[in-house]
Each structure stands twice: as structure tokens, then as C-alpha cells.
C-alpha atoms as a PDB file:
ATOM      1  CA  UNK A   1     -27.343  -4.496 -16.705  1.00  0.00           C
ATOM      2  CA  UNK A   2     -26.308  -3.558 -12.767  1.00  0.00           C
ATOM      3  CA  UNK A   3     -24.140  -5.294 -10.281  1.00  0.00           C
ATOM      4  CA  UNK A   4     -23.731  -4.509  -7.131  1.00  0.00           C
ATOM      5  CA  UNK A   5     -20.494  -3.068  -5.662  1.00  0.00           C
ATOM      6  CA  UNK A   6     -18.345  -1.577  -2.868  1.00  0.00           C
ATOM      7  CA  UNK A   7     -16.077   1.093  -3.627  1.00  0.00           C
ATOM      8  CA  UNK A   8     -14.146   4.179  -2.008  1.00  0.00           C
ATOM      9  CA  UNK A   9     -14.422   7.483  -3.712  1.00  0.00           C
ATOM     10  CA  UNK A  10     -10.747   9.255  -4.395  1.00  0.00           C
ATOM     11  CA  UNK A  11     -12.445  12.416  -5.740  1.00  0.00           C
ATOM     12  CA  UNK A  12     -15.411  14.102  -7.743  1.00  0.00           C
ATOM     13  CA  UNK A  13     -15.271  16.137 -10.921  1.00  0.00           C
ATOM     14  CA  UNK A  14     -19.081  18.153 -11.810  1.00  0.00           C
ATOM     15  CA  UNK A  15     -20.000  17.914 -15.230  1.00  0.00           C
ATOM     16  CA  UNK A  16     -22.800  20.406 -15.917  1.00  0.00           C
ATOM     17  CA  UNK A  17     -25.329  21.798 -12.911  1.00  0.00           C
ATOM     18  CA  UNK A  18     -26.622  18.176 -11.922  1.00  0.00           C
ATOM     19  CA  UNK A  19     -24.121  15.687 -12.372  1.00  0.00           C
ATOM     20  CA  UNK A  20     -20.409  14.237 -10.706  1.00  0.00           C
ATOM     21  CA  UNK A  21     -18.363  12.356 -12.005  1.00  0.00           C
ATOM     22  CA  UNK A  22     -17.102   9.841  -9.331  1.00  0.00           C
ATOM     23  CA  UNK A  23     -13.495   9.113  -9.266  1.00  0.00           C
ATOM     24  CA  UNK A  24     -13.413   5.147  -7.117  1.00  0.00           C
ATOM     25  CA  UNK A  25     -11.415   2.324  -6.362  1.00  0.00           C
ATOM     26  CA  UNK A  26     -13.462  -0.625  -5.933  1.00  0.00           C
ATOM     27  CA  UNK A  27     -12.422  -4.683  -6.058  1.00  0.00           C
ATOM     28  CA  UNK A  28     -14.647  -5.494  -8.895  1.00  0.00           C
ATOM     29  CA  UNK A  29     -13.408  -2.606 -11.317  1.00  0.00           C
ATOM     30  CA  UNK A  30     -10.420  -1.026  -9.910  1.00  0.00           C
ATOM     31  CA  UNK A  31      -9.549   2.449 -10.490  1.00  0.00           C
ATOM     32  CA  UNK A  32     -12.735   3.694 -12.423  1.00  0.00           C
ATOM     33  CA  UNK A  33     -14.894   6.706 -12.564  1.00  0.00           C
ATOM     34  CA  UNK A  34     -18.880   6.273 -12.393  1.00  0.00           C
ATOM     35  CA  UNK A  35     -21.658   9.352 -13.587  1.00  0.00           C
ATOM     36  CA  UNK A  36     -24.104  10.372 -10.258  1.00  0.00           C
ATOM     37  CA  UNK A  37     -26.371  12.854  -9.874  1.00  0.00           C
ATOM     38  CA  UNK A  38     -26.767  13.952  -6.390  1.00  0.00           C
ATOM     39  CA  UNK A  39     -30.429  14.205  -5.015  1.00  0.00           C
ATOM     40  CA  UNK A  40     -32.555  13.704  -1.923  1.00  0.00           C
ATOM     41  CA  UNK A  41     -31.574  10.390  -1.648  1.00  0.00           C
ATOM     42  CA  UNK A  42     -27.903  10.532  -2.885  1.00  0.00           C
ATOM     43  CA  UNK A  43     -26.572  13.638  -1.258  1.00  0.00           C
ATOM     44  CA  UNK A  44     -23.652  14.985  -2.466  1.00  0.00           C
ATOM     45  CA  UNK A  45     -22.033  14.740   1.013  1.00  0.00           C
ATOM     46  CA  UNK A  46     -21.701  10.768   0.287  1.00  0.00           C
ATOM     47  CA  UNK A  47     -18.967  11.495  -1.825  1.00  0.00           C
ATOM     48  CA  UNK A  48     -16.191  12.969   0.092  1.00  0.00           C
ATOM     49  CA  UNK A  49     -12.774  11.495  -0.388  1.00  0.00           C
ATOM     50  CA  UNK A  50     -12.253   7.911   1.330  1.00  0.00           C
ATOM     51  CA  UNK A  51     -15.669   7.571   1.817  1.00  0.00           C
ATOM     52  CA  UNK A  52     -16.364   3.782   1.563  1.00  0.00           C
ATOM     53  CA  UNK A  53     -19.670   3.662  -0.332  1.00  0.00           C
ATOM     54  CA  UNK A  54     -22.352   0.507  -1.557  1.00  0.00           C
ATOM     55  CA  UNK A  55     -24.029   1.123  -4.788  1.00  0.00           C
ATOM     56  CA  UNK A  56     -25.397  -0.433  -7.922  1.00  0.00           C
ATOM     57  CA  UNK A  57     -23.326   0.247 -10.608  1.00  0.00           C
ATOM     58  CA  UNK A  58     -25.299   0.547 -13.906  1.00  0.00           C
ATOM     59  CA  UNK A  59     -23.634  -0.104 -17.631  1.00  0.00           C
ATOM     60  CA  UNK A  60     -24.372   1.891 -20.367  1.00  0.00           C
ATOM     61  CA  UNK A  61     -23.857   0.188 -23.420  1.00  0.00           C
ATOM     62  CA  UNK A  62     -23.410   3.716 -25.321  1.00  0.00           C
ATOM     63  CA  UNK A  63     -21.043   4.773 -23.314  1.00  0.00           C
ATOM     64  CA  UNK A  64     -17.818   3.953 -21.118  1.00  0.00           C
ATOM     65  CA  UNK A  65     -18.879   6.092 -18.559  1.00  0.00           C
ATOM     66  CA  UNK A  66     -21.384   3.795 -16.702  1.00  0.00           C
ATOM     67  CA  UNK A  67     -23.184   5.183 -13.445  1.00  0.00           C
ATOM     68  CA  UNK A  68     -23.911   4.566  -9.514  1.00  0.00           C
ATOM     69  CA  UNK A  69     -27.603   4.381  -8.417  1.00  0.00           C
ATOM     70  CA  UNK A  70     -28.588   3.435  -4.989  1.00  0.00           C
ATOM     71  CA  UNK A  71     -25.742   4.622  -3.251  1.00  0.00           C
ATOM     72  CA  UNK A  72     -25.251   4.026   0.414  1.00  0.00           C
ATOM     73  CA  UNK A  73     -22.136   4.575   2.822  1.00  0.00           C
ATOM     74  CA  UNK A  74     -20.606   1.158   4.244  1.00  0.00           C
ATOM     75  CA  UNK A  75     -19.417   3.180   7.520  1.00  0.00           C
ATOM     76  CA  UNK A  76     -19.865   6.767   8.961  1.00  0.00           C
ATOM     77  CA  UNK A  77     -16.586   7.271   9.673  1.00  0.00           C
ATOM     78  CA  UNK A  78     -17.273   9.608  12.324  1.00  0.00           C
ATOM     79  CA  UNK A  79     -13.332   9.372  13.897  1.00  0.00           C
ATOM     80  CA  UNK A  80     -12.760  10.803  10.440  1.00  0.00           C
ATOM     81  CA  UNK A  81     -15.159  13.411   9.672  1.00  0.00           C
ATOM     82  CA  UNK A  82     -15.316  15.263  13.449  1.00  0.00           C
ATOM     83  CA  UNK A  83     -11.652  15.776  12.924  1.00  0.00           C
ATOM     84  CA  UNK A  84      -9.884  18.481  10.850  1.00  0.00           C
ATOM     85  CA  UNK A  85      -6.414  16.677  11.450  1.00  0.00           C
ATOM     86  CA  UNK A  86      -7.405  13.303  10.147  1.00  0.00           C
ATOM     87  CA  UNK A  87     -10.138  14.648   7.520  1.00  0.00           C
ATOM     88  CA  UNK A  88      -6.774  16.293   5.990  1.00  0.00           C
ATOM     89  CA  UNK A  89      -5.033  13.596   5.936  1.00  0.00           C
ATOM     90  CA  UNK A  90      -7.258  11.428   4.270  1.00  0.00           C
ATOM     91  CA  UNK A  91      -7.647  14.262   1.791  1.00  0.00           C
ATOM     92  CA  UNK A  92      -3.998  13.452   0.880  1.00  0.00           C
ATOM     93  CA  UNK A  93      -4.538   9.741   1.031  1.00  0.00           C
ATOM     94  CA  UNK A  94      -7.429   9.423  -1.378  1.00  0.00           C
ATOM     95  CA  UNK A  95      -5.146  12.748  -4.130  1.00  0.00           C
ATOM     96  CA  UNK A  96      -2.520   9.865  -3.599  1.00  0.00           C
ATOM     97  CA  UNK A  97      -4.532   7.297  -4.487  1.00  0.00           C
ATOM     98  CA  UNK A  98      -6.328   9.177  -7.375  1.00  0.00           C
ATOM     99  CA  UNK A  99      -2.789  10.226  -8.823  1.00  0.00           C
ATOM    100  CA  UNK A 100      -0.913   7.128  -8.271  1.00  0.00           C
ATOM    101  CA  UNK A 101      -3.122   4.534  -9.668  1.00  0.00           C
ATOM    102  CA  UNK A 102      -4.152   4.177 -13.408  1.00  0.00           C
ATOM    103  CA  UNK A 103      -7.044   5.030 -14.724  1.00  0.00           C
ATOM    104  CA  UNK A 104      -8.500   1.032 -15.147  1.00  0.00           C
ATOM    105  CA  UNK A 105      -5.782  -0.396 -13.200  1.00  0.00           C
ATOM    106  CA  UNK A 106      -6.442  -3.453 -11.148  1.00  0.00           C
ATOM    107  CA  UNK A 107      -4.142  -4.112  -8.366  1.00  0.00           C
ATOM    108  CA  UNK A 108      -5.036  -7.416  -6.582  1.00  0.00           C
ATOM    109  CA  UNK A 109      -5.516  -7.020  -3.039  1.00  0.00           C
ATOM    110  CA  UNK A 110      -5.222  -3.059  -2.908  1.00  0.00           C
ATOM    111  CA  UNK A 111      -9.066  -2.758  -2.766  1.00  0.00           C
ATOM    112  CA  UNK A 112      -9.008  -4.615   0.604  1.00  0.00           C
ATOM    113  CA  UNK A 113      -5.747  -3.139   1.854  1.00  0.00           C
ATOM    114  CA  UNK A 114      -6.939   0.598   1.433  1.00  0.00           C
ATOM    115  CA  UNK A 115     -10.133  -0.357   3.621  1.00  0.00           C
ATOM    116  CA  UNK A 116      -8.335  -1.941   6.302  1.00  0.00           C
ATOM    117  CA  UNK A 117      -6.543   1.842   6.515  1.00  0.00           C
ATOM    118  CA  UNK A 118      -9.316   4.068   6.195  1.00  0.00           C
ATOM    119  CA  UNK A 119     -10.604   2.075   9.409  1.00  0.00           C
ATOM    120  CA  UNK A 120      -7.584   2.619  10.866  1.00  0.00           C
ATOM    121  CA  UNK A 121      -7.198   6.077  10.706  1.00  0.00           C
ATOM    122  CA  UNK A 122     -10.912   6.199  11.314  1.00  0.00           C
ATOM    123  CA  UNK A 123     -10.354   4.344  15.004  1.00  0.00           C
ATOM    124  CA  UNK A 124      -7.052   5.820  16.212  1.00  0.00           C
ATOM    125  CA  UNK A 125      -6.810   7.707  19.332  1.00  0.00           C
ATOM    126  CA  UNK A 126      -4.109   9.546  20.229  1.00  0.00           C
ATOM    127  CA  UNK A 127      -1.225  10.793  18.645  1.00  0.00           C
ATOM    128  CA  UNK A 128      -1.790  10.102  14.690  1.00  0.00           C
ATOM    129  CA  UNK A 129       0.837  12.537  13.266  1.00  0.00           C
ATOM    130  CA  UNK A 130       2.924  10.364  11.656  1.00  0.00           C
ATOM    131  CA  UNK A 131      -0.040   7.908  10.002  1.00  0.00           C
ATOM    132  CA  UNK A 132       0.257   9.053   6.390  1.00  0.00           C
ATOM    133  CA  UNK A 133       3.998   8.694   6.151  1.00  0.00           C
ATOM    134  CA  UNK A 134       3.751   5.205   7.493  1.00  0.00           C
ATOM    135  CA  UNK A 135       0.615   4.483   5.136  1.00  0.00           C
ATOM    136  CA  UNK A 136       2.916   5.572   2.086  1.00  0.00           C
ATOM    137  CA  UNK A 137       5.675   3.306   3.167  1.00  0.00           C
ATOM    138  CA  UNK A 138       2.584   0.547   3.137  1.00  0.00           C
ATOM    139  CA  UNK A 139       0.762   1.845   0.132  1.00  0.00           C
ATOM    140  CA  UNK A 140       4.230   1.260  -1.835  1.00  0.00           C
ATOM    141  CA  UNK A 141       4.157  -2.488  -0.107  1.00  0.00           C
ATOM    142  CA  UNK A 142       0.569  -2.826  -1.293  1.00  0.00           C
ATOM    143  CA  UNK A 143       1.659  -1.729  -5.161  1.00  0.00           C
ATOM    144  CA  UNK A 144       3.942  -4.759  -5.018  1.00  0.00           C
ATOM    145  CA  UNK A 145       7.272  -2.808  -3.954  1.00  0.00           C
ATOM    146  CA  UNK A 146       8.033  -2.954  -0.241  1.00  0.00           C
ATOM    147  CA  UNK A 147      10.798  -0.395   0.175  1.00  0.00           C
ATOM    148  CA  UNK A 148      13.567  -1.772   2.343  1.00  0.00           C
ATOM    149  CA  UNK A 149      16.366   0.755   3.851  1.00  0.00           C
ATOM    150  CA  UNK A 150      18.889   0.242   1.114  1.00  0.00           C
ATOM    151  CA  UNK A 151      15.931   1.277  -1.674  1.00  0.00           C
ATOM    152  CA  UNK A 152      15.414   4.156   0.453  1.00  0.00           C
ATOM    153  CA  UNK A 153      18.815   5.495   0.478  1.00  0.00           C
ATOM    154  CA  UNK A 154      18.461   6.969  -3.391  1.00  0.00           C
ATOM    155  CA  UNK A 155      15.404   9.140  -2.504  1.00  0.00           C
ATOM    156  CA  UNK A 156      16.772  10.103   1.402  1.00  0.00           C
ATOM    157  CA  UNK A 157      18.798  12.821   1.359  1.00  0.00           C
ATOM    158  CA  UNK A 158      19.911  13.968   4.636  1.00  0.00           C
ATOM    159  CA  UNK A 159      16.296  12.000   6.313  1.00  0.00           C
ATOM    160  CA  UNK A 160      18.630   8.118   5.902  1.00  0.00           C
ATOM    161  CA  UNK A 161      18.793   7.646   9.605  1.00  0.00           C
ATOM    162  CA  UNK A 162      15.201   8.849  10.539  1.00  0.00           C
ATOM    163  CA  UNK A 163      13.652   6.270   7.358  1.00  0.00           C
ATOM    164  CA  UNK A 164      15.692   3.429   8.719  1.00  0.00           C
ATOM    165  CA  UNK A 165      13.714   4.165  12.056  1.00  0.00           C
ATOM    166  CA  UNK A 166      11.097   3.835  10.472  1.00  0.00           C
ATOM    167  CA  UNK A 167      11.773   0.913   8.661  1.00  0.00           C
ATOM    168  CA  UNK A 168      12.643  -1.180  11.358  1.00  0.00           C
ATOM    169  CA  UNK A 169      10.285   0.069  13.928  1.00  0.00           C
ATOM    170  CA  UNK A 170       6.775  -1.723  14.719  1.00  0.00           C
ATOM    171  CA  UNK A 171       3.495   0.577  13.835  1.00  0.00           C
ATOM    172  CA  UNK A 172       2.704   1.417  17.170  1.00  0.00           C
ATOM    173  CA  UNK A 173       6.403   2.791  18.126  1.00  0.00           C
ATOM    174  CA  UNK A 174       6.814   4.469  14.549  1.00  0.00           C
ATOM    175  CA  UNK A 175       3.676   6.355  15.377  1.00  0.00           C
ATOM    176  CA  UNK A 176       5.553   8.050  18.583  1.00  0.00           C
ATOM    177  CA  UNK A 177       8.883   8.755  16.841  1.00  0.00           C
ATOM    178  CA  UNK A 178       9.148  12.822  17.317  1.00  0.00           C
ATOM    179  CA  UNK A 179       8.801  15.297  13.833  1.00  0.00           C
ATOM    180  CA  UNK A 180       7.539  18.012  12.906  1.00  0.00           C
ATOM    181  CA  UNK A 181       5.443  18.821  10.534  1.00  0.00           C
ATOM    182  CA  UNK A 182       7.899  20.012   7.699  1.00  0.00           C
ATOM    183  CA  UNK A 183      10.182  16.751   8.295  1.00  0.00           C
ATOM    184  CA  UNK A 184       7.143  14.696   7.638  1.00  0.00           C
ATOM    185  CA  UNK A 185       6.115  16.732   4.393  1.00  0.00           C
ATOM    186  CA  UNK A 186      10.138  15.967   3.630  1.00  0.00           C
ATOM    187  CA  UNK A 187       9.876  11.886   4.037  1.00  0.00           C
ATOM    188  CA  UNK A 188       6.694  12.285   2.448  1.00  0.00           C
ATOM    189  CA  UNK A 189       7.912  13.885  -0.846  1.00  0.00           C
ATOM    190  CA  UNK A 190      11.257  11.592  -0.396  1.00  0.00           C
ATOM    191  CA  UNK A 191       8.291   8.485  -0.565  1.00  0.00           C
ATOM    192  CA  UNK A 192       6.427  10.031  -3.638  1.00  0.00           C
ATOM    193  CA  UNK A 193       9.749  10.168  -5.304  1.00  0.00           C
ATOM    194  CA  UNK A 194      10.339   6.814  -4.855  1.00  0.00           C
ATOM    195  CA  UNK A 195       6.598   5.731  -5.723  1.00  0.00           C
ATOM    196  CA  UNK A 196       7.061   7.910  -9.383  1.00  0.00           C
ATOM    197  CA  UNK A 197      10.106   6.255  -9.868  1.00  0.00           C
ATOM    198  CA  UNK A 198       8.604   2.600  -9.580  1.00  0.00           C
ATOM    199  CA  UNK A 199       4.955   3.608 -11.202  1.00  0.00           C
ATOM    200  CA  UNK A 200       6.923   5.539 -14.258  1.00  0.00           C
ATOM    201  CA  UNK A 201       4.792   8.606 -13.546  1.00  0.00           C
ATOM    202  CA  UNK A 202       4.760  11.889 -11.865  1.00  0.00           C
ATOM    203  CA  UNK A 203       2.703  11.960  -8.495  1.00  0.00           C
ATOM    204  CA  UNK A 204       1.842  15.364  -7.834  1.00  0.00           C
ATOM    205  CA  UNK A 205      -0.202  16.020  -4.480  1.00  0.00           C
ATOM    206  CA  UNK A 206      -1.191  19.462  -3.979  1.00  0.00           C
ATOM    207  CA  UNK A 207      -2.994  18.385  -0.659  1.00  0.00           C
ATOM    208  CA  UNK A 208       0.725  17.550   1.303  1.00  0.00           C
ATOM    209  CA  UNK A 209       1.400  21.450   1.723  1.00  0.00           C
ATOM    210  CA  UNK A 210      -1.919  21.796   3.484  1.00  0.00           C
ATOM    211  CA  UNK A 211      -0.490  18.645   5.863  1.00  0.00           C
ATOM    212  CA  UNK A 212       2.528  20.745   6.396  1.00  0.00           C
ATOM    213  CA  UNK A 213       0.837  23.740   7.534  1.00  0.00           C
ATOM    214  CA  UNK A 214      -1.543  22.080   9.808  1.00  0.00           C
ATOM    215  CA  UNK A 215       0.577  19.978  11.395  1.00  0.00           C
ATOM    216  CA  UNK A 216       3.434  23.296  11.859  1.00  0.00           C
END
């Protein structure tokens, strides 16, 4: 039995010489990994993190581990792939992602939301430094816990003022508002904290120190 099915890949783990496992958040079966084995017609380069993907998804009655055949990509995402600053950050989106949602966990909507972002980032022009703290901020609203200031406040430390900036600031001006690169990483763990505390489970992303170096 197959279905068809759109779905963004979080990350890839090889079993043996031929195969990936293909770590995917998709409306129809949430956070799930699907067996693939890359070829001429399903290169392995279809599979890099956020990549928004069409393909049939087979069940194995033997097995929990069903797999993906006929794989396509949805979009090229060319604003995201010719550039090292946003590739990296949707590296850290999609470890977020991948650590922060459940292994078959279904959140209602967050399929749809996560798409509209990858876009986003995907079309931006300009200055983009700031996207991934803003997209935690949202990815917490799309988990069913909007932070407001005052839930802030517990995870701020000395960063209160600059979150409430944030906070009440349209996306467009919050883009512009002046960091650096180590006061991002800084909201951004002060987010995660927050996040762990609400989910009930550690969120550790090994991909936010290479964000802090890049954007030094």
C-alpha cells in the first residue's frame, strides 16, 4: 500500500553502503522517519535539511520503518542553497525541528507553518541576520505556546529589554534591530531554554555555535 505525500526532511542517518534513513515532518504523518536508497533518479542531494520533497510513501507491513519511492523536490530553493548564511541557518532550523519534535508527534498546523518559513527565508533579500531568532519565537507560537514578555523574563537574563523589542516589534522592524552574532546565539539559547522547559525535554543544537561563528 502507497500514498502520496509532501514532507520536509530534518536530517538523514545511512544505514549500511546503500541506504538513508530519512528523518521528515510531513502533514499526513508528522514527525516520522522513511528508508531511501539514493540512485540515479533519487540523488542523495534531495535530501538536505529543509528540503521540501513529494514522494510516495510505501508501508511495509513487516516493519515500522516504511519507505519513500518516487521522490521529487516541491521547490529548488535556490535563495537557500546559493547562500552559505541562510543554508546555515536552515541547518539549525531543521536540528531544531528534528530535536524538538517527537518522534510520531502530530502537531496540527505545524506542517503548514514550517513551509510558509522555509519560503520565507528562501525569498528574503537583504539583511536576514536576525531570521532564526524570530522563527524560534514563532516556532514556540506554532507548538501551541506563544511566549509573551512576562514568560520571557524567567529564561532572559540580562537580554529582558532587547526580547521585549522583539516582542512588540513587527517582522520587518525586528529584522533591522542591531546584534551581533554572539547576542543572537544568547536569545537563541535563552529561547531553547524556554522551548525544553514547555516540551519537558532537552533541546540540544550543536548547529547554533556554527551560527555564532559565521555571523561574528
Amino acid at each position: 500500500m502507497k500514498q502520496s505525500a509532501e514532507l520536509i526532511v530534518l536530517s538523514t542517518t545511512k544505514v549500511g553502503e546503500s541506504q538513508l534513513v530519512v528523518h521528515t515532518l510531513s502533514k499526513e504523518f508528522g514527525r516520522r522517519g522513511f528508508i531511501v536508497r539514493p540512485g540515479k533518479k533519487t540523488s542523495a542531494a534531495l535530501f538536505m535539511p529543509l528540503s521540501i520533497l513529494e514522494a510516495d510513501v510505501v508501508e511495509n507491513p513487516k516493519s515500522q520503518l516504511w519507505s519513500l519511492k518516487d521522490v521529487s523536490a516541491l521547490d529548488a530553493l535556490g535563495g537557500i542553497r546559493g547562500n552559505i548564511h541562510k543554508n546555515t541557518i536552515s541547518l539549525f532550523l531543521a536540528e531544531v525541528l528534528f530535536r524538538a519534535v517527537r518522534e510520531g508527534a502530530y502537531e496540527d498546523g505545524l506542517y503548514e507553518w514550517c513551509v510558509r518559513s522555509i519560503l520565507t527565508l528562501d525569498a528574503l533579500e537583504g539583511d536576514f541576520s536576525n531570521f532564526h531568532v524570530l522563527w524560534l519565537l514563532d516556532f514556540a507560537a506554532a507548538l501551541g505556546f506563544r511566549p509573551t514578555f512576562q514568560d520571557m523574563l524567567p529564561f532572559a537574563g540580562d537580554d529582558a529589554a532587547l526580547f521585549k523589542e522583539l516582542l512588540t516589534s513587527e517582522f520587518s522592524e525586528a529584522m533591522l534591530i542591531p546584534m551581533s552574532g554572539s547576542k543572537r546565539t544568547d536569545l537563541c539559547e535563552s529561547i531553547l531554554r524556554y522551548l525544553e522547559f514547555h516540551t519537558d525535554q532537552p533541546i540540544r543544537v550543536k548547529s547554533l555555535s556554527v551560527l555564532r561563528e559565521l555571523y561574528k
